[in-house]
N, C-alpha and C. Protein backbone atom coordinates (compact mmCIF):
# COMPACT_ATOMS: atom_id res chain seq x y z
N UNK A 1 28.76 -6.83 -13.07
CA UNK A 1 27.40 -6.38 -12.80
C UNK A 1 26.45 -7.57 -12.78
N UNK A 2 25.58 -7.72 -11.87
CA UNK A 2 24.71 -8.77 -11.58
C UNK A 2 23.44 -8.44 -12.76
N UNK A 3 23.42 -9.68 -13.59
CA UNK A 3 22.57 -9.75 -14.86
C UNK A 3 21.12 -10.08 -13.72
N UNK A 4 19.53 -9.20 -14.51
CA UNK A 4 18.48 -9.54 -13.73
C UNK A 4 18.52 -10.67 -13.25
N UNK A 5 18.54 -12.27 -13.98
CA UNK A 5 18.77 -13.07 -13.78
C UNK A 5 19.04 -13.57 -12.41
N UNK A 6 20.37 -13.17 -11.94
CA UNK A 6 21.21 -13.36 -10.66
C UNK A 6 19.90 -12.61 -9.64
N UNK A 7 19.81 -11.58 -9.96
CA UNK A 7 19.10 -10.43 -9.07
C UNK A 7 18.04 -11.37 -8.51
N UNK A 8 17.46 -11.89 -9.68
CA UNK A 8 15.95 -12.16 -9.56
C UNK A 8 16.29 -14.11 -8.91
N UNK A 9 17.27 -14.52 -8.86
CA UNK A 9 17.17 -15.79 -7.98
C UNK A 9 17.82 -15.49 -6.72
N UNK A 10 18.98 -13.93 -6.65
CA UNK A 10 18.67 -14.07 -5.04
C UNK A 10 17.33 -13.48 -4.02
N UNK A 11 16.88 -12.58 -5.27
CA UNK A 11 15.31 -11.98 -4.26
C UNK A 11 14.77 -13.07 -4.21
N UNK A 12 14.63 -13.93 -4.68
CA UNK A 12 13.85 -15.72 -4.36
C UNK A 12 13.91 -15.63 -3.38
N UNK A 13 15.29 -16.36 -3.31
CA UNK A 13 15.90 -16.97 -2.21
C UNK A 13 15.74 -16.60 -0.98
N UNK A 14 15.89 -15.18 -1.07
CA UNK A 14 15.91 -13.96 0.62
C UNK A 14 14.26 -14.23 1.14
N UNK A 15 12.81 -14.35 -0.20
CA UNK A 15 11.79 -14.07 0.13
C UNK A 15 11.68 -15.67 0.61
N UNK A 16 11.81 -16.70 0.06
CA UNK A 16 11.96 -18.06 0.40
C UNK A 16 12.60 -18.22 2.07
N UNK A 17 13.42 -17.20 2.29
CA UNK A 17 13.84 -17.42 3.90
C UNK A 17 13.18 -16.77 4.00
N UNK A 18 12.95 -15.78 4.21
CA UNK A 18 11.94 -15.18 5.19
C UNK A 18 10.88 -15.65 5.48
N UNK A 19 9.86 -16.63 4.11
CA UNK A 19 8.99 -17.11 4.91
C UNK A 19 8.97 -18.03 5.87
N UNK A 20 10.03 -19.18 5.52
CA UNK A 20 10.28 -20.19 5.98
C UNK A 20 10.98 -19.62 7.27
N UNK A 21 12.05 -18.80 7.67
CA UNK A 21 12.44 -18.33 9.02
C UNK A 21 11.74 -16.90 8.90
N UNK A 22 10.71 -16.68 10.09
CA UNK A 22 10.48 -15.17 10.37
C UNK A 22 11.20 -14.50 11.24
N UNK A 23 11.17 -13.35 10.93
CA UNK A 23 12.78 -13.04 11.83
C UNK A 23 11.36 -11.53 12.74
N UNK A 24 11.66 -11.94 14.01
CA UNK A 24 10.67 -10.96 14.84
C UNK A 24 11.04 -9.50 14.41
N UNK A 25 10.11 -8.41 14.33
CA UNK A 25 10.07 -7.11 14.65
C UNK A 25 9.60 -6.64 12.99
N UNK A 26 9.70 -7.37 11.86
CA UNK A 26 8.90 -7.15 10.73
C UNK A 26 8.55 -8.25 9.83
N UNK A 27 7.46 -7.98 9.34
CA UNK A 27 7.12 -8.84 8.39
C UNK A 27 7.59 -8.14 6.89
N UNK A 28 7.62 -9.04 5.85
CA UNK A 28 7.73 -8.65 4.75
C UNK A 28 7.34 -9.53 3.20
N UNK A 29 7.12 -9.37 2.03
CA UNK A 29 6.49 -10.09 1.17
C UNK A 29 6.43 -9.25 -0.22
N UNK A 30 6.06 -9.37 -1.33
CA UNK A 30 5.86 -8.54 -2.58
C UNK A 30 4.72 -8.20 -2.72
N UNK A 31 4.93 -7.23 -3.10
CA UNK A 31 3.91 -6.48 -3.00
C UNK A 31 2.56 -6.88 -4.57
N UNK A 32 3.28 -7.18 -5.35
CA UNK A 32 3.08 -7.96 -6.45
C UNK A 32 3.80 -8.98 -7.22
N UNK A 33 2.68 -10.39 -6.95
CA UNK A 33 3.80 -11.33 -6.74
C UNK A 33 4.20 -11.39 -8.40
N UNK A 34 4.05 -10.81 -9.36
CA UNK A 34 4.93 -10.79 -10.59
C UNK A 34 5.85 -9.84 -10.70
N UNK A 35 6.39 -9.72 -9.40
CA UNK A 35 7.35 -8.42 -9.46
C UNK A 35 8.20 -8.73 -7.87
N UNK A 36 9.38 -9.42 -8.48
CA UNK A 36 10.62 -9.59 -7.10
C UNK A 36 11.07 -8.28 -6.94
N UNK A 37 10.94 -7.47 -7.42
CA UNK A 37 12.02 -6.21 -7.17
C UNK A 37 10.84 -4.77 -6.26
N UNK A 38 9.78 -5.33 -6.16
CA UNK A 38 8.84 -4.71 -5.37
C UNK A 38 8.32 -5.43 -4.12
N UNK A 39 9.02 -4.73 -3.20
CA UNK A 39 8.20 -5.71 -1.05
C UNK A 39 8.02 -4.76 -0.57
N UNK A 40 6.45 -5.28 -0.05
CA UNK A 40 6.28 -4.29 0.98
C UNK A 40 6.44 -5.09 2.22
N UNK A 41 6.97 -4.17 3.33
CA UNK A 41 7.50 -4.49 4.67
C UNK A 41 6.78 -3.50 5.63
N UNK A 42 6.36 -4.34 6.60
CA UNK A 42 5.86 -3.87 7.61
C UNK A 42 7.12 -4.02 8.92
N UNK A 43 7.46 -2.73 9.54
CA UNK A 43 7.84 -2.60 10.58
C UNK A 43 7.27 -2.35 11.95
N UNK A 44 7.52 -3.54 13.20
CA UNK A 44 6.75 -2.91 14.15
C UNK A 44 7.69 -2.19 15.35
N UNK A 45 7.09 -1.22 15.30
CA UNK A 45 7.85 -0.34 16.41
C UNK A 45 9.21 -0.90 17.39
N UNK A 46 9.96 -0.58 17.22
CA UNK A 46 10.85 -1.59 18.38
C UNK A 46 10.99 -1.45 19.74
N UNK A 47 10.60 -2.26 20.67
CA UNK A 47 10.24 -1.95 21.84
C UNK A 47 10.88 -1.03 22.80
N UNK A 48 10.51 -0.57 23.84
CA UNK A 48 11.32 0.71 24.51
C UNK A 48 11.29 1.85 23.73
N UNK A 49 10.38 2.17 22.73
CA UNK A 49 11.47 3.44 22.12
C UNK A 49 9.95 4.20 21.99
N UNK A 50 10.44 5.27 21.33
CA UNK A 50 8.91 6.08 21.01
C UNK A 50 8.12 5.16 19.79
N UNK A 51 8.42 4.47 19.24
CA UNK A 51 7.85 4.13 18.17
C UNK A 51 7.26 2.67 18.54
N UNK A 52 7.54 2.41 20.04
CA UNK A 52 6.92 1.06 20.52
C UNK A 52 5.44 1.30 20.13
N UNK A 53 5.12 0.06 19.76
CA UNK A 53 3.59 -0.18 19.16
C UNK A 53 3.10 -0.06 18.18
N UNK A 54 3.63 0.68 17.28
CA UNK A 54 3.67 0.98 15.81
C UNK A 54 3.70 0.27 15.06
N UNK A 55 3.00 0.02 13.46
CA UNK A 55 3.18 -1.00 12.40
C UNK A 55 3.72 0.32 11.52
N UNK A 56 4.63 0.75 10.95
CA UNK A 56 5.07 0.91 10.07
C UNK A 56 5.32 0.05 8.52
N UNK A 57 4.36 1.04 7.65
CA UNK A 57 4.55 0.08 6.41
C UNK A 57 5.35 1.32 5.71
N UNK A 58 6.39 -0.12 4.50
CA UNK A 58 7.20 0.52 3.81
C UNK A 58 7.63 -0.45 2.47
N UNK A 59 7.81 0.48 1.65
CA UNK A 59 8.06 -0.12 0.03
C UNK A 59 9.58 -0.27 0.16
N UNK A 60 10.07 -1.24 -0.33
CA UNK A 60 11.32 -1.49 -0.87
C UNK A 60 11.27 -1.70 -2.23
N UNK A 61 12.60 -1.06 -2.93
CA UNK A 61 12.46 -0.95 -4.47
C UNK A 61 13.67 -1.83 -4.43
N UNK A 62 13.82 -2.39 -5.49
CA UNK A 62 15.59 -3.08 -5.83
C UNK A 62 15.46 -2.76 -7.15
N UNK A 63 16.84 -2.32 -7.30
CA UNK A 63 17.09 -2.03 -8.86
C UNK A 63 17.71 -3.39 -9.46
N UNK A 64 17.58 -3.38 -11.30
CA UNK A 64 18.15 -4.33 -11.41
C UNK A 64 19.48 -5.06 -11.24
N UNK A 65 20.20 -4.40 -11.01
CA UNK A 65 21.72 -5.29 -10.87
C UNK A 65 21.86 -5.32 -8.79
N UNK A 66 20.58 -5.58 -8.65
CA UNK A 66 20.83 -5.68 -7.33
C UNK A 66 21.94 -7.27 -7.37
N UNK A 67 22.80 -7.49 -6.54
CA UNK A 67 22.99 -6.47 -5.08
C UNK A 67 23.73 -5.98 -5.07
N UNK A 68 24.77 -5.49 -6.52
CA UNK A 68 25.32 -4.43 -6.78
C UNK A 68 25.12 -3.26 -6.16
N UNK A 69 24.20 -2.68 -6.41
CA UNK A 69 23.65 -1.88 -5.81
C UNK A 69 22.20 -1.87 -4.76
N UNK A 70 22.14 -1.11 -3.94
CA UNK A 70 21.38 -1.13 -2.75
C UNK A 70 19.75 -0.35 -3.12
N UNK A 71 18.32 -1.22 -2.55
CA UNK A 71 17.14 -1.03 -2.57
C UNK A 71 17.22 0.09 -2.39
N UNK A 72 16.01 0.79 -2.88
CA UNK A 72 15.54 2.49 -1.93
C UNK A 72 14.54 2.06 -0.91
N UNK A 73 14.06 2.48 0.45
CA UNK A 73 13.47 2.21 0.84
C UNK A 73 12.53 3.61 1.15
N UNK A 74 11.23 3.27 1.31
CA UNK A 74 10.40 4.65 1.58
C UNK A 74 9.11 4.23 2.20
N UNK A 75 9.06 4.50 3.47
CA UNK A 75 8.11 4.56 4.60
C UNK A 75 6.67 4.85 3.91
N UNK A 76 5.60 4.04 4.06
CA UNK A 76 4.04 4.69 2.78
C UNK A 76 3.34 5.24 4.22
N UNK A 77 3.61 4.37 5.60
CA UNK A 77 3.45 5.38 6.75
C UNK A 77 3.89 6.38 7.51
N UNK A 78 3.33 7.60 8.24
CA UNK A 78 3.82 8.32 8.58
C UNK A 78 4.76 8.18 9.43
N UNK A 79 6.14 8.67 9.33
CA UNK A 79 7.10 8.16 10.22
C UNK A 79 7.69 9.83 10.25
N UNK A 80 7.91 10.20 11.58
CA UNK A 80 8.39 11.50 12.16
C UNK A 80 10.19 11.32 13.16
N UNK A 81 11.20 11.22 12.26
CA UNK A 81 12.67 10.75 12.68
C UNK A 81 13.38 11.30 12.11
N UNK A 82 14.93 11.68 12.24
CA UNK A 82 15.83 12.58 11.55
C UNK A 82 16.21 11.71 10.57
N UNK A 83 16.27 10.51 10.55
CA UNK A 83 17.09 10.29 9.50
C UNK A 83 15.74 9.31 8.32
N UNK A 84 14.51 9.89 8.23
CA UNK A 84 13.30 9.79 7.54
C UNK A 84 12.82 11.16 6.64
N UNK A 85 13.42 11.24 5.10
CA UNK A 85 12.56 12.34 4.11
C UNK A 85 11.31 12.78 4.41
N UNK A 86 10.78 13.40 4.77
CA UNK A 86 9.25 14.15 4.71
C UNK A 86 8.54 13.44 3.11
N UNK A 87 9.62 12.82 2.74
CA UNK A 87 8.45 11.80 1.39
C UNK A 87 8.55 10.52 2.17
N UNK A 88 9.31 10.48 3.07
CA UNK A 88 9.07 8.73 3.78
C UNK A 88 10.23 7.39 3.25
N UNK A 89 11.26 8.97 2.50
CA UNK A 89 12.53 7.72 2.28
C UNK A 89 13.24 8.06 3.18
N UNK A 90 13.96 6.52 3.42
CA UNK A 90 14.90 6.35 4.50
C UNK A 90 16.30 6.22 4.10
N UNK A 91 17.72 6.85 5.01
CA UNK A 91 18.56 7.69 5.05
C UNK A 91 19.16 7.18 5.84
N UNK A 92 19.57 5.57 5.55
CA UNK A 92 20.56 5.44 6.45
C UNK A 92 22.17 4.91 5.31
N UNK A 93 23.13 4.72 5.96
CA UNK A 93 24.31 4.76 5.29
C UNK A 93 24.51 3.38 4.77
N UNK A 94 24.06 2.25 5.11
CA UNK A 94 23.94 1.19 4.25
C UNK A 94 23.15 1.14 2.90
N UNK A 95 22.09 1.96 2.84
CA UNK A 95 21.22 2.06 1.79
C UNK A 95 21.90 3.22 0.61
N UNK A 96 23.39 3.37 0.50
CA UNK A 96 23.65 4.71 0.38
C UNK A 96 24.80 4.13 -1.27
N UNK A 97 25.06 4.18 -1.88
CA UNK A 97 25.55 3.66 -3.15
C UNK A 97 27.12 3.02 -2.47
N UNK A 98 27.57 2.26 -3.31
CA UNK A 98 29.17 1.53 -2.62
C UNK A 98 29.98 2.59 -3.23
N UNK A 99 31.25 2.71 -2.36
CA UNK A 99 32.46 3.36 -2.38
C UNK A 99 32.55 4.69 -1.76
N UNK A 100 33.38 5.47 -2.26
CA UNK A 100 33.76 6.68 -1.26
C UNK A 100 32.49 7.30 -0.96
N UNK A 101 31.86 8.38 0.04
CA UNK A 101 31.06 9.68 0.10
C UNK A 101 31.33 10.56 -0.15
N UNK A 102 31.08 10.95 -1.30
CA UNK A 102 31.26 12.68 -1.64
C UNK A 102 31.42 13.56 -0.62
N UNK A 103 30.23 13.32 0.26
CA UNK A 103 30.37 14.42 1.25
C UNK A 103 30.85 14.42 2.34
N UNK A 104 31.83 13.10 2.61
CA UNK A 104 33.21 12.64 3.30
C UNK A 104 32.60 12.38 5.11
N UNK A 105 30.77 12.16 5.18
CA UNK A 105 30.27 12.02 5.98
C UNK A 105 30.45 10.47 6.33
N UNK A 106 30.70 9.67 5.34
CA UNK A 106 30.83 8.04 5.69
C UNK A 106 31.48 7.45 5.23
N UNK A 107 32.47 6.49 6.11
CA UNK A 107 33.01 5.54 5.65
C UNK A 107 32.51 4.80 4.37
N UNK A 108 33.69 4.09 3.13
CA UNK A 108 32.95 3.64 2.53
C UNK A 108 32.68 1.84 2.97
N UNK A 109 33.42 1.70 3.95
CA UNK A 109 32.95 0.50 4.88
C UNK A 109 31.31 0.22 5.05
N UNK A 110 30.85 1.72 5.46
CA UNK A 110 29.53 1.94 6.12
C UNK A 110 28.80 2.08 5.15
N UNK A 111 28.87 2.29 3.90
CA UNK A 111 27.81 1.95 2.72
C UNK A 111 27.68 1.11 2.03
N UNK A 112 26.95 0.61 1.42
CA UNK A 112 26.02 -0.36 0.63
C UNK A 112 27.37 -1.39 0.36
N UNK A 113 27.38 -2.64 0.71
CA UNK A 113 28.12 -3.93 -0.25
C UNK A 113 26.98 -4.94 -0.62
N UNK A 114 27.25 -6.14 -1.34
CA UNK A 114 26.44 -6.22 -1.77
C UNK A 114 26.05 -7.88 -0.97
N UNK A 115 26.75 -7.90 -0.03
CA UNK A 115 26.30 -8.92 1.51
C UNK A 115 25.58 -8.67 1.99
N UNK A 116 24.60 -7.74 2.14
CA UNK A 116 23.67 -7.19 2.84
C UNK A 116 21.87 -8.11 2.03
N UNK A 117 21.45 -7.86 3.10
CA UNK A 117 20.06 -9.11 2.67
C UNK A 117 18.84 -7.90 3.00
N UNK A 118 17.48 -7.86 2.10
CA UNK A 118 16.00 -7.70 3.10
C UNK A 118 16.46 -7.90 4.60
N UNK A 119 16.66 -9.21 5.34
CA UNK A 119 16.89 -8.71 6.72
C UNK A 119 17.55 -7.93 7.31
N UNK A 120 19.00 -8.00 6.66
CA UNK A 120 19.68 -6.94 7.38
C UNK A 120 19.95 -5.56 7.28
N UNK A 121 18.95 -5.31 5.95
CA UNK A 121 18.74 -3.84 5.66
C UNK A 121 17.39 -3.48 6.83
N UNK A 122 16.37 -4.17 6.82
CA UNK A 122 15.09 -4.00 7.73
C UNK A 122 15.80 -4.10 9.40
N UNK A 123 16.57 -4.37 9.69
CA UNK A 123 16.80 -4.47 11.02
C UNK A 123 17.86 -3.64 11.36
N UNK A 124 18.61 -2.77 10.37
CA UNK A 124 19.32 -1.55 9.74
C UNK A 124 18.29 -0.43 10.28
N UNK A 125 17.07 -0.28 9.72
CA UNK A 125 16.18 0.58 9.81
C UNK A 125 15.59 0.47 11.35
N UNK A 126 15.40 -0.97 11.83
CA UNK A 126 15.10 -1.13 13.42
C UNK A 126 15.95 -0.23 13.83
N UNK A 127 17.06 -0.68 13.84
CA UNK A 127 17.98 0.17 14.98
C UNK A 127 17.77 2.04 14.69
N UNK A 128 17.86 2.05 13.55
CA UNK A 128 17.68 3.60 13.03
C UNK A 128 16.72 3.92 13.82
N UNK A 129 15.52 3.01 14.27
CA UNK A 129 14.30 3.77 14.69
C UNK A 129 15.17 4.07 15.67
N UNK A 130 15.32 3.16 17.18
CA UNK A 130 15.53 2.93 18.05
C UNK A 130 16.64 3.89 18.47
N UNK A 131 17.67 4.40 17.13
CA UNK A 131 18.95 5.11 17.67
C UNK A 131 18.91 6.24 16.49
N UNK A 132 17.97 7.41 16.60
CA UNK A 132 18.39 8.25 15.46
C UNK A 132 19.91 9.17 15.30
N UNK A 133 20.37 9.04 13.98
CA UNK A 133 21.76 9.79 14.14
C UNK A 133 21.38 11.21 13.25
N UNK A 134 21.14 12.23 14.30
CA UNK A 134 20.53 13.87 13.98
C UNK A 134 22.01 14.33 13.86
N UNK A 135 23.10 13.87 13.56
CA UNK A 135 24.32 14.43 12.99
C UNK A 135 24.57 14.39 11.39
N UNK A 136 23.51 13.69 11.02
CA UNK A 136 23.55 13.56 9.31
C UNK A 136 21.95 13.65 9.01
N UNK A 137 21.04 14.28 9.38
CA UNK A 137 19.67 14.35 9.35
C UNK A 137 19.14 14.40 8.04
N UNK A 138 17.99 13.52 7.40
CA UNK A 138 17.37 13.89 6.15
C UNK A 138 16.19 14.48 6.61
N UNK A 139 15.91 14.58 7.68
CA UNK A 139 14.74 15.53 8.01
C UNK A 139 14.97 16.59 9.05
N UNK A 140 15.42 18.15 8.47
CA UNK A 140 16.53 18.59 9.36
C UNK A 140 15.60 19.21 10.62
N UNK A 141 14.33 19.39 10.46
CA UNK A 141 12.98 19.68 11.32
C UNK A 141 13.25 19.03 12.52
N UNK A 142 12.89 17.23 11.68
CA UNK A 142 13.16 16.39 12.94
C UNK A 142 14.21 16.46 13.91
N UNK A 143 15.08 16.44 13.16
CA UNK A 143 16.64 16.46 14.47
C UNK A 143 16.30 17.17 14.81
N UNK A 144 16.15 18.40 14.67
CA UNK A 144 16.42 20.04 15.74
C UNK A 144 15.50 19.92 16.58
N UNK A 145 14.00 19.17 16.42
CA UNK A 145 13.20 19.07 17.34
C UNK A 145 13.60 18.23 18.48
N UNK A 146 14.29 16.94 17.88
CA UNK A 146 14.97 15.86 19.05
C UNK A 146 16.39 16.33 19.30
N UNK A 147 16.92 17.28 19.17
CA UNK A 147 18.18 17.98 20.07
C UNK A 147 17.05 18.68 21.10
N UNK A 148 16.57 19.71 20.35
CA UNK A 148 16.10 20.66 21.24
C UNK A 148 14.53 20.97 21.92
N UNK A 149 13.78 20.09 21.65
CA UNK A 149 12.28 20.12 22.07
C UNK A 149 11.57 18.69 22.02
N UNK A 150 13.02 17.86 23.07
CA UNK A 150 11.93 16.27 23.25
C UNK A 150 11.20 15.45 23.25
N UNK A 151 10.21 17.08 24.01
CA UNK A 151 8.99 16.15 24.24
C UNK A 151 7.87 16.66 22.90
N UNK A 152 8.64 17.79 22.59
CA UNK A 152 7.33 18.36 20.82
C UNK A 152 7.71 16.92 19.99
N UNK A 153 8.59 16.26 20.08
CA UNK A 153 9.21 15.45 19.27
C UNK A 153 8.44 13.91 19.48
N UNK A 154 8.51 13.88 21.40
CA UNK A 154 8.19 12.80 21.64
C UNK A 154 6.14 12.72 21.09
N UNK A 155 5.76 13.48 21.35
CA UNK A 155 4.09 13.47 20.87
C UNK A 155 3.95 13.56 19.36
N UNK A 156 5.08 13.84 18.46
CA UNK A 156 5.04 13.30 17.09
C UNK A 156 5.09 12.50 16.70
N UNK A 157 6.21 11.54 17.22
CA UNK A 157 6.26 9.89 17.07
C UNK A 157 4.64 9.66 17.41
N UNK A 158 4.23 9.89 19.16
CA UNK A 158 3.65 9.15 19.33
C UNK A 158 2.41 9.12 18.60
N UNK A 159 1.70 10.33 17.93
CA UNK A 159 0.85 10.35 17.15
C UNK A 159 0.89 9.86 15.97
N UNK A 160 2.08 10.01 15.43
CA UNK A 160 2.28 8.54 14.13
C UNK A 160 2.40 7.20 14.55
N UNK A 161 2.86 6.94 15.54
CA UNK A 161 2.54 5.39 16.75
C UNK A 161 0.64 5.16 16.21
N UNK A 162 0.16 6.19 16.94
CA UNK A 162 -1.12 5.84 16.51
C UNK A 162 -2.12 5.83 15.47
N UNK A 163 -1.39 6.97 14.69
CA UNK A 163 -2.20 6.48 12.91
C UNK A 163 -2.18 5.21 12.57
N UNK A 164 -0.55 4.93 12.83
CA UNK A 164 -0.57 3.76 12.37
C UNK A 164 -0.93 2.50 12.59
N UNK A 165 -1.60 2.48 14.17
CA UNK A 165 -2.40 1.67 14.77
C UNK A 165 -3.73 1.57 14.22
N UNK A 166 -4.27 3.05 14.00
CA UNK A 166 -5.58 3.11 13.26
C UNK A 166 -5.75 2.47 11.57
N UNK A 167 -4.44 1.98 11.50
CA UNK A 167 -4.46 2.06 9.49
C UNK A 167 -4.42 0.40 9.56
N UNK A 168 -4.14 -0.57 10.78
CA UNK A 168 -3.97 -1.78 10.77
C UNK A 168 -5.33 -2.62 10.64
């Protein structure tokens, strides 16, 4: 188990690259700088998709024996997607505890190891925007709307596209 210690010199390190390399499509930083295990991240919409134009902000939590175990992440903007909680946590299978799935929906390949960085969890969530998987939905509203009513779907994004333009 990774003692805080460890935890707390690789969140350095990850926030130390990021400033020094910015990696396009989000920014990110702490949210309080006496606290590594709290970032807030801004996501911007990824281009082509409904969510083009968008700043999405979002809290990342890390627990302590990170990277044992995997951040929670939770959207503080409105984000309208199947695999997004109606509280604004996000639901994808990397963010999901290591080893088997109970509910035999995922590889345990496809969940949490502890190689995974801030970037490649945030660019995890890019693609999520860009490719929702409504076969494992945490917002079961959302999917059924993007199987079956497109475009009710497509003017939801786009109106959270624009709150979140208004909140910048």
């Amino acid at each position: 188990m990774a003692s805080p210690s460890q935890a707390t010199l690789l969140l350095q390190k990850q926030l130390k690259d990021l400033c020094k390399n910015p990696v396009d499509g989000f920014s990110a930083g702490l949210v309080d700088e006496n606290n590594l295990f709290e970032w807030s991240v801004t996501i911007i919409g990824p281009p082509d998709t409904l969510y083009d134009g968008g700043y999405f902000n979002a809290i990342m939590t890390f627990p302590q024996d990170y990277p044992n175990s995997p951040p929670t992440v939770r959207f503080t903007s409105e984000v309208w997607h199947p695999n997004v909680y109606t509280d604004g946590k996000v639901c994808i299978s990397i963010l999901h505890p290591p080893g088997d799935d109970p509910n035999g929906y995922e590889l345990s390949s496809e969940r949490w190891t502890p190689i995974h960085t801030v970037e490649s969890i945030v660019l995890s969530i890019i693609s999520m925007l860009s490719s929702p998987n409504d076969e494992s939905p945490a917002n079961v509203d959302a999917a059924k709307e993007w199987r079956e009513r497109r475009a009710d779907f497509r003017k939801k994004v786009g109106r959270c596209v624009r709150k979140s333009q208004e909140m910048m």
